[in-house]
Protein backbone atom coordinates (compact mmCIF):
# COMPACT_ATOMS: atom_id res chain seq x y z
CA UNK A 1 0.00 0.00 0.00
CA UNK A 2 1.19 3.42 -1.05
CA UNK A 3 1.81 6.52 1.67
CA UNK A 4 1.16 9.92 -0.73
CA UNK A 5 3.62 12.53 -0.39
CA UNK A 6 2.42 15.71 1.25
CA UNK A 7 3.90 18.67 1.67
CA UNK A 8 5.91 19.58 5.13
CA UNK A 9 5.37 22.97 6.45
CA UNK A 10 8.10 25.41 6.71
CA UNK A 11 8.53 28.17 9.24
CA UNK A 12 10.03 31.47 8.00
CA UNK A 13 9.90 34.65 8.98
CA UNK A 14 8.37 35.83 12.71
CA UNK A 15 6.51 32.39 13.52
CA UNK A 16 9.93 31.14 12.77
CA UNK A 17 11.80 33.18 15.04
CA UNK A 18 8.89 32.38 17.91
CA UNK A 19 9.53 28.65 17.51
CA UNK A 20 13.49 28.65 17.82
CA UNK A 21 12.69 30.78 20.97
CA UNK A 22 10.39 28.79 22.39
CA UNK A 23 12.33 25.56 21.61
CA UNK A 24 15.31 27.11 23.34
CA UNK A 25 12.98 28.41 26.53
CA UNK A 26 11.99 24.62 26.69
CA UNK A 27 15.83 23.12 26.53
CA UNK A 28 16.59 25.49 29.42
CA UNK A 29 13.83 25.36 31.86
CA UNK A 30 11.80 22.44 30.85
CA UNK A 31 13.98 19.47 30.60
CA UNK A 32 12.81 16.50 32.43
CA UNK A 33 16.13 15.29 33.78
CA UNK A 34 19.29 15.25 32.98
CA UNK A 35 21.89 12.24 32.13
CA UNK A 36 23.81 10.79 34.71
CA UNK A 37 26.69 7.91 34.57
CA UNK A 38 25.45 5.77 37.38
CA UNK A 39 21.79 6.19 36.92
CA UNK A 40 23.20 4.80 32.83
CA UNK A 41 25.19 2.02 34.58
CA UNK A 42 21.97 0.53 37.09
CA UNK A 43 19.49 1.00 34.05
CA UNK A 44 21.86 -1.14 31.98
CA UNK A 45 22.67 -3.73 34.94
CA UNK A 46 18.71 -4.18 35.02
CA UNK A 47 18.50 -4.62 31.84
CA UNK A 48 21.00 -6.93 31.45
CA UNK A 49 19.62 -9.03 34.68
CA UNK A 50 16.51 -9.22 32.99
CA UNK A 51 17.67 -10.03 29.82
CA UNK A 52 19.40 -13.23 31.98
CA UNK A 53 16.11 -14.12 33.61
CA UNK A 54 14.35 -14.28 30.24
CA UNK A 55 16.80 -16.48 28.60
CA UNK A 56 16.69 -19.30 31.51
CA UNK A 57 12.70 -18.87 31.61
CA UNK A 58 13.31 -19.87 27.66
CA UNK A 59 15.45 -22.68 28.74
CA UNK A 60 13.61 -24.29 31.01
CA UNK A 61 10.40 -24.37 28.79
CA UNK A 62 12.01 -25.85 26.19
């Protein structure tokens, strides 16, 4: 099945100007959290203790 092309809006001009602003208000005072190292290092332990679990749930079913 076929997607049609449509056209993508462009900003110019003021609107333009109003969006970069705003995106820029919303990096600066908006951002949810920010990155850190050790938070990184327990997500990927989880992960990777869960990715351990699954595989010996697979093992023992089969």
């Amino acid at each position: 099945m076929a997607i049609p092309i449509t056209n993508i809006p462009v900003l110019t001009g003021e609107v333009a100007e109003r969006f970069i602003t705003q995106c820029d208000y919303n990096a600066r005072n908006l951002a949810g959290s920010h990155w850190s190292q050790k938070d990184e290092e327990r997500f990927l332990a989880y992960e990777e203790r869960q990715r351990q679990k699954r595989k010996e749930r697979l093992s023992r079913t089969v």
